[in-house]
N, C-alpha and C. Protein backbone atom coordinates (compact mmCIF):
# COMPACT_ATOMS: atom_id res chain seq x y z
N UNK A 1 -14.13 23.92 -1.63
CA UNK A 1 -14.86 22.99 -0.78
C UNK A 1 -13.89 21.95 -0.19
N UNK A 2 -14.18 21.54 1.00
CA UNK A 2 -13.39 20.48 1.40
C UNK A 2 -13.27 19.34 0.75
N UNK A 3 -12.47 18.75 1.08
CA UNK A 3 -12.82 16.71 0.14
C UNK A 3 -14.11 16.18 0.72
N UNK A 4 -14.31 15.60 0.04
CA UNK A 4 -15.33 14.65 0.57
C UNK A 4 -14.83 12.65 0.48
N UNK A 5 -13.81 12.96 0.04
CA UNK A 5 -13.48 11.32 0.21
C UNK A 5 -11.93 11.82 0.84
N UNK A 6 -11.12 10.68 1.47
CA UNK A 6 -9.75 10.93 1.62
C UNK A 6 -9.42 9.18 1.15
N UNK A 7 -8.34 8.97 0.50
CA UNK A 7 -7.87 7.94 0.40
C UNK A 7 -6.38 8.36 0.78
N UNK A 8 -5.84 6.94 1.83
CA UNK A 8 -4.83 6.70 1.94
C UNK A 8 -3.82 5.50 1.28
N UNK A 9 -2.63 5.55 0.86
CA UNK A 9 -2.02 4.87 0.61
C UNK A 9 -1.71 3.86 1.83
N UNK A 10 -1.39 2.51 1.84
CA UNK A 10 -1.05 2.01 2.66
C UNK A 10 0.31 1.82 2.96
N UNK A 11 1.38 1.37 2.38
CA UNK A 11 2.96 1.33 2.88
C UNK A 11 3.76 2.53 2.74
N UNK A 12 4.11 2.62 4.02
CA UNK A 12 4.60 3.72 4.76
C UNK A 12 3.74 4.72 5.26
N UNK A 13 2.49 4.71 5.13
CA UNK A 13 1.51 5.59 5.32
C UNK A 13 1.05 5.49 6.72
N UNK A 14 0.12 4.48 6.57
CA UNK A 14 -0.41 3.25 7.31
C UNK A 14 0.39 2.13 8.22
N UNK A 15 1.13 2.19 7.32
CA UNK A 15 2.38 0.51 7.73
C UNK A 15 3.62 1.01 7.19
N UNK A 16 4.25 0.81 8.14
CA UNK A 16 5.82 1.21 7.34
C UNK A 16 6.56 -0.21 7.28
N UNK A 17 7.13 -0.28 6.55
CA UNK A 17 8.03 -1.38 5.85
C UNK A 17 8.92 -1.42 5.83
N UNK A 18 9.97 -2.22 5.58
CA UNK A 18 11.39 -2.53 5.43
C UNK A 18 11.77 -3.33 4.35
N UNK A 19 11.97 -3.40 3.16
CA UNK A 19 11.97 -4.59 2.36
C UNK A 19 13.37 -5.62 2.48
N UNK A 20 14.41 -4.58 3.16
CA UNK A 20 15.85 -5.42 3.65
C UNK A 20 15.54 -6.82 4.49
N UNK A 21 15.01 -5.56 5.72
CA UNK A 21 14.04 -7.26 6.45
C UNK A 21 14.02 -8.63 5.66
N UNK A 22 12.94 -7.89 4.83
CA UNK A 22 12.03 -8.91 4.14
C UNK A 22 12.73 -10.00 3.06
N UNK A 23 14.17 -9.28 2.72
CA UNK A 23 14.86 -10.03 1.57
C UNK A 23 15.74 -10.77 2.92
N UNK A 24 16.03 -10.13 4.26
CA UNK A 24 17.42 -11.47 4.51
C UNK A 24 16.43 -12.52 5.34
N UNK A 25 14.65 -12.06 5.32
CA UNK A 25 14.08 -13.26 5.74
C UNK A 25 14.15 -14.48 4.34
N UNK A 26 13.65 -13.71 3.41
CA UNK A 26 14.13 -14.62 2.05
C UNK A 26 14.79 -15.57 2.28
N UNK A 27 15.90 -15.04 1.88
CA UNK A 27 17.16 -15.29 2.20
C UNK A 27 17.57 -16.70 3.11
N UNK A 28 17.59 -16.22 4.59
CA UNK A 28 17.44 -17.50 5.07
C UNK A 28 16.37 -18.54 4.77
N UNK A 29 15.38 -18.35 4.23
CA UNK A 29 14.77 -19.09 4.51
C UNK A 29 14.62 -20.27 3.00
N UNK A 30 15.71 -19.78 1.76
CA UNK A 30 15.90 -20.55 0.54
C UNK A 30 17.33 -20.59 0.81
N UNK A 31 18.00 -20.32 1.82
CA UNK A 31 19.42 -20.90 1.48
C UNK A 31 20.31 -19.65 0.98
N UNK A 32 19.59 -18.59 0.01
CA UNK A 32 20.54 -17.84 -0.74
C UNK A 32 20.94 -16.67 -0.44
N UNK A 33 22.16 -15.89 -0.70
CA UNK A 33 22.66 -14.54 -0.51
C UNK A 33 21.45 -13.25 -0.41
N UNK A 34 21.26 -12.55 0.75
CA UNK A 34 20.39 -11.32 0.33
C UNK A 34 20.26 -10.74 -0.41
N UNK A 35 21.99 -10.34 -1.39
CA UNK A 35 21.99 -9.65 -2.30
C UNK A 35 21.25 -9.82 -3.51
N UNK A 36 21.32 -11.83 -3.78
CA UNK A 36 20.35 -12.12 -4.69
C UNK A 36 19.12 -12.29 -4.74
N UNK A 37 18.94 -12.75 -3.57
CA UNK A 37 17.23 -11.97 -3.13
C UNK A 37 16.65 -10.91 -4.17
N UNK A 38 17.33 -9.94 -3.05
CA UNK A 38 16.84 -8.36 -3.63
C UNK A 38 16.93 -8.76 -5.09
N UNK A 39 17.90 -8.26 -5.89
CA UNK A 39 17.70 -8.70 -7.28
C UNK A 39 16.67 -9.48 -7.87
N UNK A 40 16.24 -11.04 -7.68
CA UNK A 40 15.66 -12.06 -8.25
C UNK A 40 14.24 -11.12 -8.15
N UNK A 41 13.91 -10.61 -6.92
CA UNK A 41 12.61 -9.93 -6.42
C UNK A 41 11.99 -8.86 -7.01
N UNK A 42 13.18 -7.78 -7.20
CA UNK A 42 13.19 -6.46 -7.67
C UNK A 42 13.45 -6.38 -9.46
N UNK A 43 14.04 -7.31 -10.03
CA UNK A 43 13.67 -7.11 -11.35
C UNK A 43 12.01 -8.00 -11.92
N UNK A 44 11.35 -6.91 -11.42
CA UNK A 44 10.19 -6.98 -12.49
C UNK A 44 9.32 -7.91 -11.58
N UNK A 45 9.71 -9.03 -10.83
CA UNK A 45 8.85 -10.26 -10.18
C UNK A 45 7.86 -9.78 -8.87
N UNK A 46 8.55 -8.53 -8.43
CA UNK A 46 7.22 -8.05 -7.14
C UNK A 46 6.41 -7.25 -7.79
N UNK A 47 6.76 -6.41 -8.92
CA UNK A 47 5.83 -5.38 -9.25
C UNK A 47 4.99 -6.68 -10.24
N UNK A 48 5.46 -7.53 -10.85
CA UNK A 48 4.33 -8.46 -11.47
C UNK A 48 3.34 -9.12 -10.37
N UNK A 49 3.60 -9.65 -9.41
CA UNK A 49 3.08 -9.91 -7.97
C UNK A 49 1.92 -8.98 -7.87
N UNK A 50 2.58 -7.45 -7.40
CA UNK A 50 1.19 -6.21 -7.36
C UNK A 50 0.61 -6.35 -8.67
N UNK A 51 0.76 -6.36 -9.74
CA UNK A 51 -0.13 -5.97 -10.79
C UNK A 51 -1.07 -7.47 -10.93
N UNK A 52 -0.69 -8.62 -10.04
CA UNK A 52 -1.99 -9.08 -10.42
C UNK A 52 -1.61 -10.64 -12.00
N UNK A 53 -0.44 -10.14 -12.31
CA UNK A 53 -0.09 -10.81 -13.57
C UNK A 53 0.26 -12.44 -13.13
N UNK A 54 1.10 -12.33 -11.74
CA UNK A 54 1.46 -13.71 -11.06
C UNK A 54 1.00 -14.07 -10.14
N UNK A 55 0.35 -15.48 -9.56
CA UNK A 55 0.38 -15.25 -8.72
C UNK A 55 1.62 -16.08 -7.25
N UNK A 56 1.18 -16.28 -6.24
CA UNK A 56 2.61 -16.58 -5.55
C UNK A 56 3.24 -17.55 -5.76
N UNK A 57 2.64 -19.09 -6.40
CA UNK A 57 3.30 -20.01 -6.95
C UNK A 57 4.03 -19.54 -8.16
N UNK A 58 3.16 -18.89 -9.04
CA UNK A 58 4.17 -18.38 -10.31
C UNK A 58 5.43 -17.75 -9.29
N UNK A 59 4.95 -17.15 -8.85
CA UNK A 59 6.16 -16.19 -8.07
C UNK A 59 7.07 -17.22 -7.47
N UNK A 60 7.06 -18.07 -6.73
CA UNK A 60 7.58 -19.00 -5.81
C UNK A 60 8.53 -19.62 -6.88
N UNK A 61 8.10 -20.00 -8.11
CA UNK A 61 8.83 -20.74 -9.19
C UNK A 61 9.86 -19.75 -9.72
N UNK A 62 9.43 -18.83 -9.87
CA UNK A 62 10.75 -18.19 -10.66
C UNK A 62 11.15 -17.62 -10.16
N UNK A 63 11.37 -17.24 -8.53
CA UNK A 63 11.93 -16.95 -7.66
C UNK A 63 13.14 -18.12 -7.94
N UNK A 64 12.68 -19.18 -7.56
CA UNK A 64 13.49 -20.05 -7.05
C UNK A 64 14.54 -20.48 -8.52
N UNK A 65 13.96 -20.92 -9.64
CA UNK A 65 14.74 -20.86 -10.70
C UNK A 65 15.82 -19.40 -11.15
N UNK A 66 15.34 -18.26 -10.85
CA UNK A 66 16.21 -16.95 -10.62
C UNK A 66 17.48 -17.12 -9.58
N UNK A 67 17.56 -17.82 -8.51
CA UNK A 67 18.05 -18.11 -7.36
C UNK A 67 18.50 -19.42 -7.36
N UNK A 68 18.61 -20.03 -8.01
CA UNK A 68 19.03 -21.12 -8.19
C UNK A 68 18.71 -21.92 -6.75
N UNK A 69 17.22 -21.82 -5.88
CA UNK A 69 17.25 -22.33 -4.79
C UNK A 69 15.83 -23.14 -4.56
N UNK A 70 16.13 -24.19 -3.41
CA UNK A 70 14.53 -24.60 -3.29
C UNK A 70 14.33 -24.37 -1.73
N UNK A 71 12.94 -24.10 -1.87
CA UNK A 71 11.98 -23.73 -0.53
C UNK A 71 11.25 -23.73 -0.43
N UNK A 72 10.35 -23.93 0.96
CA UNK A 72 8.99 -24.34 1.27
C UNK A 72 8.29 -22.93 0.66
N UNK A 73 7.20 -22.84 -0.52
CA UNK A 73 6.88 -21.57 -0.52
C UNK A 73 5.89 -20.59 0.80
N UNK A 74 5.49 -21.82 1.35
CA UNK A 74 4.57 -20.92 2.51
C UNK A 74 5.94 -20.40 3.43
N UNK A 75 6.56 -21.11 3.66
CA UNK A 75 7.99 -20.07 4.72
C UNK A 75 8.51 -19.28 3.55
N UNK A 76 8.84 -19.39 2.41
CA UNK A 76 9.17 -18.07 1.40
C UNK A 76 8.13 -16.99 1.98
N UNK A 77 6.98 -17.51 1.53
CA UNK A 77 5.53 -16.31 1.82
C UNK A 77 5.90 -15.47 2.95
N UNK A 78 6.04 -16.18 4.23
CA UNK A 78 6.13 -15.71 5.60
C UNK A 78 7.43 -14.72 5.44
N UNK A 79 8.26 -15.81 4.88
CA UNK A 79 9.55 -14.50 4.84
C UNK A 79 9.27 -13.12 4.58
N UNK A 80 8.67 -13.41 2.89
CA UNK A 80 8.76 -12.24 2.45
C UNK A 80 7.29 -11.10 3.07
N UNK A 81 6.45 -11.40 3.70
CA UNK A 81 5.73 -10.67 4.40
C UNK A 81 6.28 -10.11 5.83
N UNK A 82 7.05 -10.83 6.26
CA UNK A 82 7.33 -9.92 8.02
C UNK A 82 8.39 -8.74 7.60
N UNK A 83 8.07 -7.61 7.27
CA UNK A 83 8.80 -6.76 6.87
C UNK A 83 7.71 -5.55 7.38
N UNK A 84 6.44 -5.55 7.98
CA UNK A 84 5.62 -4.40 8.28
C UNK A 84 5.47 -3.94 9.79
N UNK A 85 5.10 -2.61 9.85
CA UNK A 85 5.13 -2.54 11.37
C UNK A 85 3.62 -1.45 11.46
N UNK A 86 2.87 -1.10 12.00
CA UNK A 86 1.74 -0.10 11.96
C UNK A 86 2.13 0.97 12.73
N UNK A 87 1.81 2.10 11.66
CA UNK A 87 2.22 3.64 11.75
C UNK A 87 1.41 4.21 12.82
N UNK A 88 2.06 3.98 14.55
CA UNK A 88 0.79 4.58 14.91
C UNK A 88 0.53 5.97 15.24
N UNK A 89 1.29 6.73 14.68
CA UNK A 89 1.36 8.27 14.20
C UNK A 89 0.25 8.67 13.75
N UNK A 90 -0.74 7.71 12.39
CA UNK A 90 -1.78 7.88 11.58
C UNK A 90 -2.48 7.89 12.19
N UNK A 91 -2.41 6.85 13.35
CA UNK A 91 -4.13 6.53 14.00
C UNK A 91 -4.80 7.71 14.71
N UNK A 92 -4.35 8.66 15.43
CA UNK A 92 -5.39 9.86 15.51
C UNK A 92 -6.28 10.65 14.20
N UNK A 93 -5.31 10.92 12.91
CA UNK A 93 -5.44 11.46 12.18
C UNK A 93 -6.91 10.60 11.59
N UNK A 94 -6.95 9.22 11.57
CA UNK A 94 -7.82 8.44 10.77
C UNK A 94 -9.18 8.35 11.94
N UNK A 95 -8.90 7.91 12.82
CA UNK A 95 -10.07 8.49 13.96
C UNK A 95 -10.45 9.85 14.08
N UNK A 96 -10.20 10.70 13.99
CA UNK A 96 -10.49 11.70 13.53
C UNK A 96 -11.26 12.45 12.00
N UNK A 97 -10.71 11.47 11.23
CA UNK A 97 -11.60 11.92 9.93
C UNK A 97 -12.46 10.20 10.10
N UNK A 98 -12.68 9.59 10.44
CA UNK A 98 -13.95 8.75 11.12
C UNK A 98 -15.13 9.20 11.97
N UNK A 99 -14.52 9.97 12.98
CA UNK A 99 -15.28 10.90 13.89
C UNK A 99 -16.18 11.74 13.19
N UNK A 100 -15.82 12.52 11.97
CA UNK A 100 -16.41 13.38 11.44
C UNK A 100 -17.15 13.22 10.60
N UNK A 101 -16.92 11.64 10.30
CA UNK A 101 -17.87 10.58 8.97
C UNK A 101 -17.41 11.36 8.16
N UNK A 102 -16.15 11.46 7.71
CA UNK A 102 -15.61 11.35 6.01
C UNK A 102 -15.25 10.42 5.74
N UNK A 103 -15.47 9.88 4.60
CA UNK A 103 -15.76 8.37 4.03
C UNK A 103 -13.97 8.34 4.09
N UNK A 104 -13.57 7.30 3.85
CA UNK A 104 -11.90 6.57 3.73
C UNK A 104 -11.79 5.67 3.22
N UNK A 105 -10.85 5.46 2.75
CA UNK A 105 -10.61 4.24 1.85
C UNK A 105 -8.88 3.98 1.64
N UNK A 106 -8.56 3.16 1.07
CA UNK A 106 -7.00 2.81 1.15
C UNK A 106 -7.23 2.30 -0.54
N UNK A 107 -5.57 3.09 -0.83
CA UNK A 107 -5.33 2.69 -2.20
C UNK A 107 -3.67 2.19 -2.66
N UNK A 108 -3.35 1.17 -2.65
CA UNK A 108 -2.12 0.30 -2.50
C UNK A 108 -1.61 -0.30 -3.71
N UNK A 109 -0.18 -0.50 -4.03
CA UNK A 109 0.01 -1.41 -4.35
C UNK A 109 1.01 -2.67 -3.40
N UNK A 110 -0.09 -3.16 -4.01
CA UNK A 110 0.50 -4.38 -2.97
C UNK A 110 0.10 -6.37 -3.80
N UNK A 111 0.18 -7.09 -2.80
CA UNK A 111 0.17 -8.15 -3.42
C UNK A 111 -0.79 -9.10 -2.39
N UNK A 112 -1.20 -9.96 -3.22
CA UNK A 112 -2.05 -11.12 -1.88
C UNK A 112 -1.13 -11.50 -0.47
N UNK A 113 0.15 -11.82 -0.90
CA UNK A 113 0.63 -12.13 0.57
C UNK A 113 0.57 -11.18 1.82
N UNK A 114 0.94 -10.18 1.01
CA UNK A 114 1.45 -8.94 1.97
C UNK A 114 -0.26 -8.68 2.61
N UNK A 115 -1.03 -8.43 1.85
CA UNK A 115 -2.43 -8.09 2.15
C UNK A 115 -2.86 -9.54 3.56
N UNK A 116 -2.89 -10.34 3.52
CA UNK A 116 -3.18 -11.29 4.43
C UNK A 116 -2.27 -11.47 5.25
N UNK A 117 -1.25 -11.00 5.19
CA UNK A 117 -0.22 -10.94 6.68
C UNK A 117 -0.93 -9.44 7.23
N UNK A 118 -1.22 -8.60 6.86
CA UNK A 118 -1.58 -7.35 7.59
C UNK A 118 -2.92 -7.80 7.97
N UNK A 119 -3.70 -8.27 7.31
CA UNK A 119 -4.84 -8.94 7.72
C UNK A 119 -5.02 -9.29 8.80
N UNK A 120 -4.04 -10.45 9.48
CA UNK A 120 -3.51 -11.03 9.97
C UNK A 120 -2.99 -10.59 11.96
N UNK A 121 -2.34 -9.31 10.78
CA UNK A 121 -1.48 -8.92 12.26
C UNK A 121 -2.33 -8.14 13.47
N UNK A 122 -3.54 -8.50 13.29
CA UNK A 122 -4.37 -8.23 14.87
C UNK A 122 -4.84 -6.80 14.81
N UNK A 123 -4.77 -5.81 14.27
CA UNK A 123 -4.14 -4.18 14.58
C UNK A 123 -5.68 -4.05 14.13
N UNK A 124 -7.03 -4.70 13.81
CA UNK A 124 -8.53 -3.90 14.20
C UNK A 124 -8.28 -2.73 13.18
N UNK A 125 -7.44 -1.72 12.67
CA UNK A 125 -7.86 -0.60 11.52
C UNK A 125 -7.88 -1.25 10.47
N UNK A 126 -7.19 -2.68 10.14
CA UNK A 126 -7.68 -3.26 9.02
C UNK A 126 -8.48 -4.04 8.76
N UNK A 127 -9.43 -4.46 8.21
CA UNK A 127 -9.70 -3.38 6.98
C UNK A 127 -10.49 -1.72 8.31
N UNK A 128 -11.07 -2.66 8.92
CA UNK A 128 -11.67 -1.32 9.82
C UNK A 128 -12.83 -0.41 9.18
N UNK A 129 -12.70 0.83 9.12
CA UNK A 129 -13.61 1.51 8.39
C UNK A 129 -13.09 2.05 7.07
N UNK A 130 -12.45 1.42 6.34
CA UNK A 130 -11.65 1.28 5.05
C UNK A 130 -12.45 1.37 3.94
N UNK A 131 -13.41 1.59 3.13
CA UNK A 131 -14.32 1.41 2.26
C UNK A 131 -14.26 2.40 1.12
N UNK A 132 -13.71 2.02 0.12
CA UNK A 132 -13.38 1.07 -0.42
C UNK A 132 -11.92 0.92 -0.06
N UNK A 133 -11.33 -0.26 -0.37
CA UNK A 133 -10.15 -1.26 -0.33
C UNK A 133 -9.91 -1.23 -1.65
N UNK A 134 -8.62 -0.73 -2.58
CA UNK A 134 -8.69 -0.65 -3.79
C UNK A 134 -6.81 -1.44 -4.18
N UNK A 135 -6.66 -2.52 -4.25
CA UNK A 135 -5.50 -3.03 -3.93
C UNK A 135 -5.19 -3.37 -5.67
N UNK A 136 -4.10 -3.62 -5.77
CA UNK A 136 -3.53 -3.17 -7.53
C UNK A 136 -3.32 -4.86 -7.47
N UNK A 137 -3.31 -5.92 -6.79
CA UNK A 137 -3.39 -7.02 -7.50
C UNK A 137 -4.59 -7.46 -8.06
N UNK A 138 -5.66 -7.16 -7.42
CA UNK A 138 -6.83 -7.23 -7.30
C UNK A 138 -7.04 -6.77 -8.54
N UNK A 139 -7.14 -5.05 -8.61
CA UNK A 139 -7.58 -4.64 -9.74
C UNK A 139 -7.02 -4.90 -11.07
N UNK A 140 -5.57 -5.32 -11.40
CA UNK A 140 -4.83 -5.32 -12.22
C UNK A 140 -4.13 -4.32 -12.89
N UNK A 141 -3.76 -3.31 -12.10
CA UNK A 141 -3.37 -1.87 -12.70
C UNK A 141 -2.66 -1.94 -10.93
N UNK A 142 -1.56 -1.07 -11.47
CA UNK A 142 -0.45 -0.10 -10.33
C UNK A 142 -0.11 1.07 -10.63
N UNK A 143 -0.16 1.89 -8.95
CA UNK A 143 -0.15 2.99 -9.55
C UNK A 143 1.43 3.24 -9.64
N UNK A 144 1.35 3.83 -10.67
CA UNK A 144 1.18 5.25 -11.14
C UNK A 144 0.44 5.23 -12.14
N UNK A 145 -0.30 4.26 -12.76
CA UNK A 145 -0.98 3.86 -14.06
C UNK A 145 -2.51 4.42 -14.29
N UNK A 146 -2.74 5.25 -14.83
CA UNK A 146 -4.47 5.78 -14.84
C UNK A 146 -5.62 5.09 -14.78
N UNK A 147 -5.71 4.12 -14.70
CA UNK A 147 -6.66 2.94 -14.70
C UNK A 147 -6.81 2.77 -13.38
N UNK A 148 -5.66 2.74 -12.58
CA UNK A 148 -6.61 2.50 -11.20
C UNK A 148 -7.15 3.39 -10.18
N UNK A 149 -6.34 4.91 -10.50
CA UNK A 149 -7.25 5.99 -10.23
C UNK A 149 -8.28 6.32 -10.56
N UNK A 150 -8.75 5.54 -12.26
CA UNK A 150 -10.10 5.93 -12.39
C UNK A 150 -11.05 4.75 -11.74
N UNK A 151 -10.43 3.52 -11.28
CA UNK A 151 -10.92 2.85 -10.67
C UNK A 151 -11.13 3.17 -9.33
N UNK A 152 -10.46 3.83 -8.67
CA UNK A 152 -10.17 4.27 -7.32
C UNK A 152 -11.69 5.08 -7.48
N UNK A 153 -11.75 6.38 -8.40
CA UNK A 153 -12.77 7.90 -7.86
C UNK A 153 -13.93 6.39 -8.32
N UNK A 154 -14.22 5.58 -9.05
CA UNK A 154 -15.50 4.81 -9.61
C UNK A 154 -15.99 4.15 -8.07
N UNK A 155 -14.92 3.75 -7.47
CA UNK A 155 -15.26 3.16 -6.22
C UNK A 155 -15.83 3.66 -5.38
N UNK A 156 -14.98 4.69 -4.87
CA UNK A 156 -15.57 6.03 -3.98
C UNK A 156 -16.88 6.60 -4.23
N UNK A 157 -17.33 6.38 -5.38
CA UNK A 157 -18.59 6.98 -5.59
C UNK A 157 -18.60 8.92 -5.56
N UNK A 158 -16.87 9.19 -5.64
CA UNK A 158 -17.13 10.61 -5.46
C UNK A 158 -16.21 11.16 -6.84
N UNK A 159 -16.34 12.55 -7.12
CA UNK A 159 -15.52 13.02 -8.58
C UNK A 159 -14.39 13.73 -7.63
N UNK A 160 -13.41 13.45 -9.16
CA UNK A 160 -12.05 13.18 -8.89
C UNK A 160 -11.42 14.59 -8.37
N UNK A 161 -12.23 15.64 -8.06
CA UNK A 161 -11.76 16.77 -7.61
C UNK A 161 -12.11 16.69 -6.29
N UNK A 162 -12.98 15.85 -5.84
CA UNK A 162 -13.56 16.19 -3.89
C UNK A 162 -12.68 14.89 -3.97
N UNK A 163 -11.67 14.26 -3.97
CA UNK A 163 -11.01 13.23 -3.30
C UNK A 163 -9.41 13.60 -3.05
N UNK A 164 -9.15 13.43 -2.10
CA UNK A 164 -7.69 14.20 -1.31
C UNK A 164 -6.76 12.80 -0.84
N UNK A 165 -6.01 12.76 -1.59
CA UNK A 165 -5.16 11.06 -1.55
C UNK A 165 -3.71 12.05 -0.80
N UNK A 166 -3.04 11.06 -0.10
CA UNK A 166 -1.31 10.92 0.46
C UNK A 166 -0.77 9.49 0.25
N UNK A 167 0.35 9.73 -0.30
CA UNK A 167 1.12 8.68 -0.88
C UNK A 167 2.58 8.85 -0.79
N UNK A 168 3.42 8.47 -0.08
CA UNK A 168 4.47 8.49 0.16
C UNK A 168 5.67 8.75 -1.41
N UNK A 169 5.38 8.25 -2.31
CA UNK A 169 6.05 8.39 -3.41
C UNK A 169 5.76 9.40 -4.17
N UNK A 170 6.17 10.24 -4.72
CA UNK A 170 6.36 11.67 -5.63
C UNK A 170 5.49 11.36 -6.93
N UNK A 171 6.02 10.21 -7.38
CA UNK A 171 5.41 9.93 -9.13
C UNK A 171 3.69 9.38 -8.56
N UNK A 172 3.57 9.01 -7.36
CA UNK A 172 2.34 8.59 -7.02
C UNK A 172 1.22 9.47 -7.15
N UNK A 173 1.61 10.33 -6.54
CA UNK A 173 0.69 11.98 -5.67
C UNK A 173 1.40 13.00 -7.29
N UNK A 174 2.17 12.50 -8.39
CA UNK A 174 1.59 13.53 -9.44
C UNK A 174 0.95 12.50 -10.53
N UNK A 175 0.48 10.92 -10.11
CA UNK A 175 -0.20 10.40 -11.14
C UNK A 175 -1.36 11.22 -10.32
N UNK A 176 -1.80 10.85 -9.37
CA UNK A 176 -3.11 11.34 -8.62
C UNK A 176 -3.82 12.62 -9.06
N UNK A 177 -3.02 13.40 -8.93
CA UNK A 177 -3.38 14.95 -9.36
C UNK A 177 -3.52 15.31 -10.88
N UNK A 178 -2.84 14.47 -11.82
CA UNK A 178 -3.01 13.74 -13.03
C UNK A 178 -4.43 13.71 -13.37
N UNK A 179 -4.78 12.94 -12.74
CA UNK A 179 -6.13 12.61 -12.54
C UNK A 179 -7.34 13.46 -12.29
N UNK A 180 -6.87 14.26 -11.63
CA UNK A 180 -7.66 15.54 -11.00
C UNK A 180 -7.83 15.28 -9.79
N UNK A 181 -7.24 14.83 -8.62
CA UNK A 181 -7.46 14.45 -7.34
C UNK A 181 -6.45 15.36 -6.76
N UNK A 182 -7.03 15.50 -5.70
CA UNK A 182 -6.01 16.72 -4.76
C UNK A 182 -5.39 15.75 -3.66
N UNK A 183 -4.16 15.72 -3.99
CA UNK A 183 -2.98 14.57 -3.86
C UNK A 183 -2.03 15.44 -2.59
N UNK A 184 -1.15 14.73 -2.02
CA UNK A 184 -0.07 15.26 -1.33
C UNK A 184 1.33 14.23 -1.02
N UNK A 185 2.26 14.67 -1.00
CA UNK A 185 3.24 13.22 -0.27
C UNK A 185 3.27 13.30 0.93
N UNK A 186 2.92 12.36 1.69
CA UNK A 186 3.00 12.00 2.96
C UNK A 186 4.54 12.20 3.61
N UNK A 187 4.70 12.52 4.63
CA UNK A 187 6.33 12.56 5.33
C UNK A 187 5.59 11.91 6.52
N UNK A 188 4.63 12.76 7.14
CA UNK A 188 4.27 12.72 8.52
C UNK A 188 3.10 12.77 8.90
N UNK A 189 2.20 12.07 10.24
CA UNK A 189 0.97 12.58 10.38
C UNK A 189 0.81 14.07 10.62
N UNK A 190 1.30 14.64 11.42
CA UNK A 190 1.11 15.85 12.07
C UNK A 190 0.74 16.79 10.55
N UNK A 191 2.34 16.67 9.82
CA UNK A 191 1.79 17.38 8.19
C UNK A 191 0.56 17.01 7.81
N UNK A 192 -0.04 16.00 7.29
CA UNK A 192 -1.56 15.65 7.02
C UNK A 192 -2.05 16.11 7.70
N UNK A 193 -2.42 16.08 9.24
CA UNK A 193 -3.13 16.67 9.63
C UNK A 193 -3.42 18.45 8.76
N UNK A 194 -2.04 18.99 8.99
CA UNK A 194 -2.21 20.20 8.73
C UNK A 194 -2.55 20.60 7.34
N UNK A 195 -2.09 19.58 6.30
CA UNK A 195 -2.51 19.90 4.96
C UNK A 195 -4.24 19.83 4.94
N UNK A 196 -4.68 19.03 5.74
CA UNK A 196 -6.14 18.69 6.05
C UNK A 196 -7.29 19.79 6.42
N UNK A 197 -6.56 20.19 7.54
CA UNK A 197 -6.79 21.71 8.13
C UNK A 197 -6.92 22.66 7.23
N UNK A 198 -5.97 22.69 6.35
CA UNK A 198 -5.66 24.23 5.10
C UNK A 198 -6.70 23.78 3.99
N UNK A 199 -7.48 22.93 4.07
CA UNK A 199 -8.52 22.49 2.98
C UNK A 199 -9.62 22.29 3.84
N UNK A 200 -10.30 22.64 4.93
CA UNK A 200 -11.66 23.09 5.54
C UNK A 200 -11.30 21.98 6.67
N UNK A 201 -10.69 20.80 6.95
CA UNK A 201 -11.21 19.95 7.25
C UNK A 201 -10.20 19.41 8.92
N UNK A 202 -10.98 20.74 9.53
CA UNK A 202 -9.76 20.90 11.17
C UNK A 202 -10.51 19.37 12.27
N UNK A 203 -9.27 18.56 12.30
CA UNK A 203 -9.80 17.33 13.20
C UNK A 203 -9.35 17.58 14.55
N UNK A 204 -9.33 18.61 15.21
CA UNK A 204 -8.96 18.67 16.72
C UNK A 204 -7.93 18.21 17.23
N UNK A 205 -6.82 17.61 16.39
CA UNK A 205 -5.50 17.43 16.58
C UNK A 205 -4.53 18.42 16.67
């Protein structure tokens, strides 16, 4: 049978990213080296961010004590959010499974800032016809972690075999299938499309 839910991942999926960007906006904007950026950011303090454990003042503080730097945290914030751009490769593919009323939903990890700069950035698919919105600060679980896939199929209202997820990361799309969800890694729209197609579900693309 075809899916009956599709969830998409959002970065790189949806939105592609840069996190270099995002560290030499850092960067300038506390004074300090990119290199230590990245570091202060990447050990452990963004994935605590997505999971929900900190939130951006915690973050803002031990950023800055990590970095030995001080800064306005709302221009930190800004920094570290302008790093996204919208994939508009996806947008037929998602109008298309809209067209046909298959339910959609987005499943992320991500963090409050990042979520309200995309908010933000004008682009109408967000949230859009998105339902459910299943974001890992929110919930308190990241994936690759089983808790928020079973939070994910609870949302959807559908079982974990009619739901067809793409996720740019490898360990993502085999927690998914883990799960019992019929998973794929994303490269490209055109591929989705066609993986879409080979499971009942031809969108005229």
């Amino acid at each position: 049978m075809p899916p009956a839910f599709v969830y998409f991942d959002l970065g790189n999926v949806i939105a592609t990213f840069d996190r270099e960007r995002a560290f030499r906006g850092m960067a300038e904007a506390c004074g300090a080296d990119a290199s230590l950026v990245r570091a202060a950011v990447m050990d452990g303090l963004q994935a605590d961010l997505e999971r929900g454990t900190i939130d951006w003042p915690a973050f803002h503080g031990e950023f800055s004590r990590r970095t030995g730097t001080r800064s306005d945290p709302g221009a930190l914030a800004a920094a570290a959010a302008e790093m996204f751009e919208l994939n508009v490769g996806i947008l037929p593919v998602i109008a298309a499974l809209q067209r046909r009323r298959i339910p959609i939903g987005i499943l992320s990890n991500t963090c409050d800032i990042h979520w309200r700069h995309l908010l933000g950035r004008g682009w109408g698919i967000l949230p859009g016809g998105f339902r459910p919105v299943i974001l890992s600060y929110e919930i308190g679980a990241s994936k690759p972690e089983p808790a928020i896939f079973a939070r994910a199929a609870e949302r959807a209202g559908t079982p974990p075999e009619r739901i067809f997820f793409c996720d740019d990361l490898p360990e993502h799309v085999a927690a998914a299938r883990a799960a019992g969800w019929d998973a794929e890694l994303f490269t490209s729209a055109p591929l989705l499309a066609d993986q879409l197609a080979r499971r009942g579900m031809r969108l005229g693309l």
